[in-house]
N, C-alpha and C. Protein backbone atom coordinates (compact mmCIF):
# COMPACT_ATOMS: atom_id res chain seq x y z
N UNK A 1 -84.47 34.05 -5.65
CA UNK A 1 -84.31 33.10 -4.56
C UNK A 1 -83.71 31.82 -5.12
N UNK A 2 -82.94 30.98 -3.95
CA UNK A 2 -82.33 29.72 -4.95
C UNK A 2 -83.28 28.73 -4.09
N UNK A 3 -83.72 27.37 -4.82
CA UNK A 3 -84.57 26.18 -4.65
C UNK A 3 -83.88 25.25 -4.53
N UNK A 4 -83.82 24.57 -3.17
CA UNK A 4 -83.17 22.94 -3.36
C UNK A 4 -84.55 22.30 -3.54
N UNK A 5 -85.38 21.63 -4.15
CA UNK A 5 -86.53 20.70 -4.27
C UNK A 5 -86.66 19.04 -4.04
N UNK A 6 -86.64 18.63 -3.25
CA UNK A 6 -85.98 16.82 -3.22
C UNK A 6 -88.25 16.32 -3.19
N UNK A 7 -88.20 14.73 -3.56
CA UNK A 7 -89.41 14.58 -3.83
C UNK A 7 -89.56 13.65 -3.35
N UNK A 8 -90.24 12.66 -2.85
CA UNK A 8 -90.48 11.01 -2.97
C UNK A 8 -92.01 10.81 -3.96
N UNK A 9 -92.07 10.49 -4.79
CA UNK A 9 -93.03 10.45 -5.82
C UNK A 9 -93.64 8.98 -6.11
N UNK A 10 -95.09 8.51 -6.24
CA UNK A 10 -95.20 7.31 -6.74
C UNK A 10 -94.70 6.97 -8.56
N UNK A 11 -94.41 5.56 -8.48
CA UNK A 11 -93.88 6.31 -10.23
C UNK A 11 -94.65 6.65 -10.91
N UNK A 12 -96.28 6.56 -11.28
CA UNK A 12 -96.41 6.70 -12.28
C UNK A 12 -96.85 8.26 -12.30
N UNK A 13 -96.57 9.08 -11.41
CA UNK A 13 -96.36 10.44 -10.99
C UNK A 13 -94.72 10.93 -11.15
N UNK A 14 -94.14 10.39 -10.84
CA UNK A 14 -92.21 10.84 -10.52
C UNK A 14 -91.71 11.40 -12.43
N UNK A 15 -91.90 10.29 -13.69
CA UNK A 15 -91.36 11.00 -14.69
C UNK A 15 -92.21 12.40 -15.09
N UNK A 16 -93.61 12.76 -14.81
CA UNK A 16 -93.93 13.93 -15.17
C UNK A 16 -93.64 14.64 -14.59
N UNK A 17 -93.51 14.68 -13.25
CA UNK A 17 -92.82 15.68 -12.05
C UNK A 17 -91.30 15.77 -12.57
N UNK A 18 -90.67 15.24 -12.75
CA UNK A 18 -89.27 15.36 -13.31
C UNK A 18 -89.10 16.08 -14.41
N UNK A 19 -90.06 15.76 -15.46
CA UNK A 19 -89.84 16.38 -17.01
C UNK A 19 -90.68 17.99 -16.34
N UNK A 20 -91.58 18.32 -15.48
CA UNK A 20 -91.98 19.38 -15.30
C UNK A 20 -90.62 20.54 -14.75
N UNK A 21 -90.24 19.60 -13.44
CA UNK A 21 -89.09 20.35 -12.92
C UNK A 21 -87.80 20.39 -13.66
N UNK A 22 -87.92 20.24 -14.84
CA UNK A 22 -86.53 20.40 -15.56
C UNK A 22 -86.91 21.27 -16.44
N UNK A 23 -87.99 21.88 -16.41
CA UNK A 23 -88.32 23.03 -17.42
C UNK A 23 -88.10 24.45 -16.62
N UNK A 24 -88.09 24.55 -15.20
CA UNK A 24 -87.34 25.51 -14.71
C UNK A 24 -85.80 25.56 -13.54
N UNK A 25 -85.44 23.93 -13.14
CA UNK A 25 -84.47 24.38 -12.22
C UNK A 25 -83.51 22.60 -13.06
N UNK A 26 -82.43 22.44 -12.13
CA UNK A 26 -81.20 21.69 -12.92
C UNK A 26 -81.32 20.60 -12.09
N UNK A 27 -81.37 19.66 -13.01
CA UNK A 27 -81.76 17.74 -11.97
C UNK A 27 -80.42 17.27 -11.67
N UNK A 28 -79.73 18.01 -10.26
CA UNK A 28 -78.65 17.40 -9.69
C UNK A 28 -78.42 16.14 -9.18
N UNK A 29 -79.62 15.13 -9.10
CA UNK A 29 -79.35 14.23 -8.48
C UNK A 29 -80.81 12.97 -8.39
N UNK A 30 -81.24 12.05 -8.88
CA UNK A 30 -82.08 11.23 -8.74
C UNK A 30 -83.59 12.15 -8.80
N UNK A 31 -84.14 12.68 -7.20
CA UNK A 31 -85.19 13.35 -7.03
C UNK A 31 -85.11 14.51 -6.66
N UNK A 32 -84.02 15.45 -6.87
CA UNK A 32 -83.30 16.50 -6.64
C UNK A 32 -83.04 17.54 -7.55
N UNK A 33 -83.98 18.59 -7.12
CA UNK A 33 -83.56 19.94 -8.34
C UNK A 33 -83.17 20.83 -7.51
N UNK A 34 -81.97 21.63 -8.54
CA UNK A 34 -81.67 23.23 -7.70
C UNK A 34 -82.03 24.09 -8.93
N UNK A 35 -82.18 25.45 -8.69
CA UNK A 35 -81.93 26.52 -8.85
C UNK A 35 -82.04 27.99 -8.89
N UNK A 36 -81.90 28.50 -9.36
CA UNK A 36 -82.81 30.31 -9.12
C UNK A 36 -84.10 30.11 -9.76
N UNK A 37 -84.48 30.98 -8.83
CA UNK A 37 -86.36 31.41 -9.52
C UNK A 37 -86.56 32.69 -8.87
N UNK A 38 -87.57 33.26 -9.98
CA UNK A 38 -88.25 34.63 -8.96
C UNK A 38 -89.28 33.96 -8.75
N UNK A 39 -90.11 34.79 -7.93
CA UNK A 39 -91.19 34.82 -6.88
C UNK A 39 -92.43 34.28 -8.58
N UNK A 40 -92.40 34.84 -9.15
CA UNK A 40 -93.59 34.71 -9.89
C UNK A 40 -93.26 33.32 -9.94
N UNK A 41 -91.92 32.61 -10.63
CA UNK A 41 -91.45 31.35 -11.54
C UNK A 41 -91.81 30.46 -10.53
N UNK A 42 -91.73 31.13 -8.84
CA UNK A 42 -91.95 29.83 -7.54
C UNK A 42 -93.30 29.45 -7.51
N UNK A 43 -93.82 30.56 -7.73
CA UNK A 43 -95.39 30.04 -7.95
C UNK A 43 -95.67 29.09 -9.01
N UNK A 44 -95.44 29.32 -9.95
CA UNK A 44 -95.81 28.45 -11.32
C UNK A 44 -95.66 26.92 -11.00
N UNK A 45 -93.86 26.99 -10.23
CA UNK A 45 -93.31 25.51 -9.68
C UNK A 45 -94.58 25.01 -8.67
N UNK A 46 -94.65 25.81 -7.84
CA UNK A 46 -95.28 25.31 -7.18
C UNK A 46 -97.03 24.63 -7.41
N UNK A 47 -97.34 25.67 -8.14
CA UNK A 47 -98.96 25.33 -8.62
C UNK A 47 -98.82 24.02 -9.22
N UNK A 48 -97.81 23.96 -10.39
CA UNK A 48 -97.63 22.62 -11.41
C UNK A 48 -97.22 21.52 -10.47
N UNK A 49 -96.50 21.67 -9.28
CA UNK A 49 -96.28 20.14 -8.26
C UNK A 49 -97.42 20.03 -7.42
N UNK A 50 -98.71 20.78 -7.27
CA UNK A 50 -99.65 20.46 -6.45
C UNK A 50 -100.46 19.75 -7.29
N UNK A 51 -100.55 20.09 -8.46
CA UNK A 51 -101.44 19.74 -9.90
C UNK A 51 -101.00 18.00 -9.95
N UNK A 52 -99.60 18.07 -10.31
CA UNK A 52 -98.98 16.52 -10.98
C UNK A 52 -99.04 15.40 -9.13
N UNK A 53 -98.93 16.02 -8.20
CA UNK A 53 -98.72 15.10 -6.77
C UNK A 53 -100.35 14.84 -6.50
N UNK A 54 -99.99 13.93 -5.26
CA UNK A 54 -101.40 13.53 -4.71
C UNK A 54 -100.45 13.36 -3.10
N UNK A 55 -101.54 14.52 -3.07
CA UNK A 55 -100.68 14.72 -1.05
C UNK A 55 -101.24 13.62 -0.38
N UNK A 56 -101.68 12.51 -0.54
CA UNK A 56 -101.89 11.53 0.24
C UNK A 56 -101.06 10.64 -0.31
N UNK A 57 -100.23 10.10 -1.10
CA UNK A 57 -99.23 9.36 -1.01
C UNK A 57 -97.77 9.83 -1.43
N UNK A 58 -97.92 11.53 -2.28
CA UNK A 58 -96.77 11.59 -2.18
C UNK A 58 -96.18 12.85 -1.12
N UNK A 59 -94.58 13.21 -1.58
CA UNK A 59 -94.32 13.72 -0.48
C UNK A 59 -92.74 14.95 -1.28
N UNK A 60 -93.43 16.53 -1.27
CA UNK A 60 -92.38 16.86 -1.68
C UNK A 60 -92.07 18.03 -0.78
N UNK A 61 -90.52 18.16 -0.70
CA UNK A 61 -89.97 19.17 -0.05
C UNK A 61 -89.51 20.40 -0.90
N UNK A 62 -89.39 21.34 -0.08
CA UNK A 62 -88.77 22.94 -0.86
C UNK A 62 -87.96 23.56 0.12
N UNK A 63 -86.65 23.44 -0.14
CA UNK A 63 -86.01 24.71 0.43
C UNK A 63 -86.04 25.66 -0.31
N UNK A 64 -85.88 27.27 0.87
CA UNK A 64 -86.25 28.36 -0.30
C UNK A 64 -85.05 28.96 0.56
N UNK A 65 -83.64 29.87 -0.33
CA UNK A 65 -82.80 30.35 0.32
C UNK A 65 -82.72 31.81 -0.53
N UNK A 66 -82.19 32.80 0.14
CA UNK A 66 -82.03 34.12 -0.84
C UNK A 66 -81.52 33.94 -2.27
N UNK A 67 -80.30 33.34 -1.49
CA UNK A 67 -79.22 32.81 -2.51
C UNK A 67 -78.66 31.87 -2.39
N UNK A 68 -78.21 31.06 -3.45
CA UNK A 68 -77.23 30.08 -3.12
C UNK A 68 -75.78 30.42 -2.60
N UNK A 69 -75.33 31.62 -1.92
CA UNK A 69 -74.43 31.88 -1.22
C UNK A 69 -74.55 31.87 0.15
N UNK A 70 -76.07 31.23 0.57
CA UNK A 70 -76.17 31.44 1.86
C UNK A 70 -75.77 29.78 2.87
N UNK A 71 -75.42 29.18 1.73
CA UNK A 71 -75.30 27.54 2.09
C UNK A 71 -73.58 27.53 1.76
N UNK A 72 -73.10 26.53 1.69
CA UNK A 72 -72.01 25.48 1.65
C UNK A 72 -72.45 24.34 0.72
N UNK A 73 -72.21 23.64 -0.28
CA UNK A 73 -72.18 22.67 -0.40
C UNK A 73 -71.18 21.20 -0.68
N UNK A 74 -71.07 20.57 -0.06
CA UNK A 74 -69.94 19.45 0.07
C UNK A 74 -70.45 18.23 -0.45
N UNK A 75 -70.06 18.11 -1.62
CA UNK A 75 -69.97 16.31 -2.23
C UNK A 75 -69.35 15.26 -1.80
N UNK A 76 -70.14 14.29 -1.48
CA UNK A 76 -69.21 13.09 -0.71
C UNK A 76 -69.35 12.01 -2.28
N UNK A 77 -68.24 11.32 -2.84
CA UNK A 77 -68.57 10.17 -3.68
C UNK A 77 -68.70 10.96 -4.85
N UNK A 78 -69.73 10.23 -6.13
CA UNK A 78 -69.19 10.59 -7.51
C UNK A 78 -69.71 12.41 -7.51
N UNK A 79 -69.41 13.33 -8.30
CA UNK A 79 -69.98 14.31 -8.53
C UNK A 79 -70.83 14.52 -9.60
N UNK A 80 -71.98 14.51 -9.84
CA UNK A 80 -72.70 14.75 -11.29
C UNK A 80 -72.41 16.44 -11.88
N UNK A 81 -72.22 17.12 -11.58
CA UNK A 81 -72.59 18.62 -11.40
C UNK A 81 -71.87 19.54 -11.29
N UNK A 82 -71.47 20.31 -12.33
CA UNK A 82 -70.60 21.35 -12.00
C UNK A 82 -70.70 22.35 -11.00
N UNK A 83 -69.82 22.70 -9.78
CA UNK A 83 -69.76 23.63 -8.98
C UNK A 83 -70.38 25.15 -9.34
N UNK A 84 -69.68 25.56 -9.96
CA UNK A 84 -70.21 26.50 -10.88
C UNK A 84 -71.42 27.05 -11.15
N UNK A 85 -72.40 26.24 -11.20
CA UNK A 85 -73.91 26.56 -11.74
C UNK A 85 -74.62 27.45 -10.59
N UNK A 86 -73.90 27.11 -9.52
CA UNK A 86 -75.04 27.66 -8.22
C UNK A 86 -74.46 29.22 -7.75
């Protein structure tokens, strides 16, 4: 399955959530990870962002798509990110 993940995090929560989510998907953008995972790897993500968050002030999203062929994506402004990866 491919993961878009975007976050709003308090900081002194946001750099461990970051250094966590860069151990399985690619930091395209500020609070923004993509990439493939299987079903087991979504769990892991997921257990480790319920662990590091506090659902009363923070706030994270998950898209979950088959593939990343099931989207479009269009860059407006600088690009960080090679096309390619997805």
């Amino acid at each position: 399955m491919y993961l878009i993940i975007n976050y709003d995090v308090k900081d002194k929560r946001c750099v461990k959530l970051m250094k966590f989510l860069r151990r399985f998907l690619y930091h395209l953008q500020e609070s923004v990870f993509v990439g493939e995972a299987t079903e087991k790897t979504y769990k892991m993500i997921v257990k480790g962002i319920e662990s590091i968050t506090d659902k009363q002030y923070d706030k994270v999203i998950i898209y979950k798509m088959r593939s990343a062929k099931v989207f479009k994506i269009e860059t407006l402004g600088k690009q960080k990110w090679i096309e390619n990866i997805i």
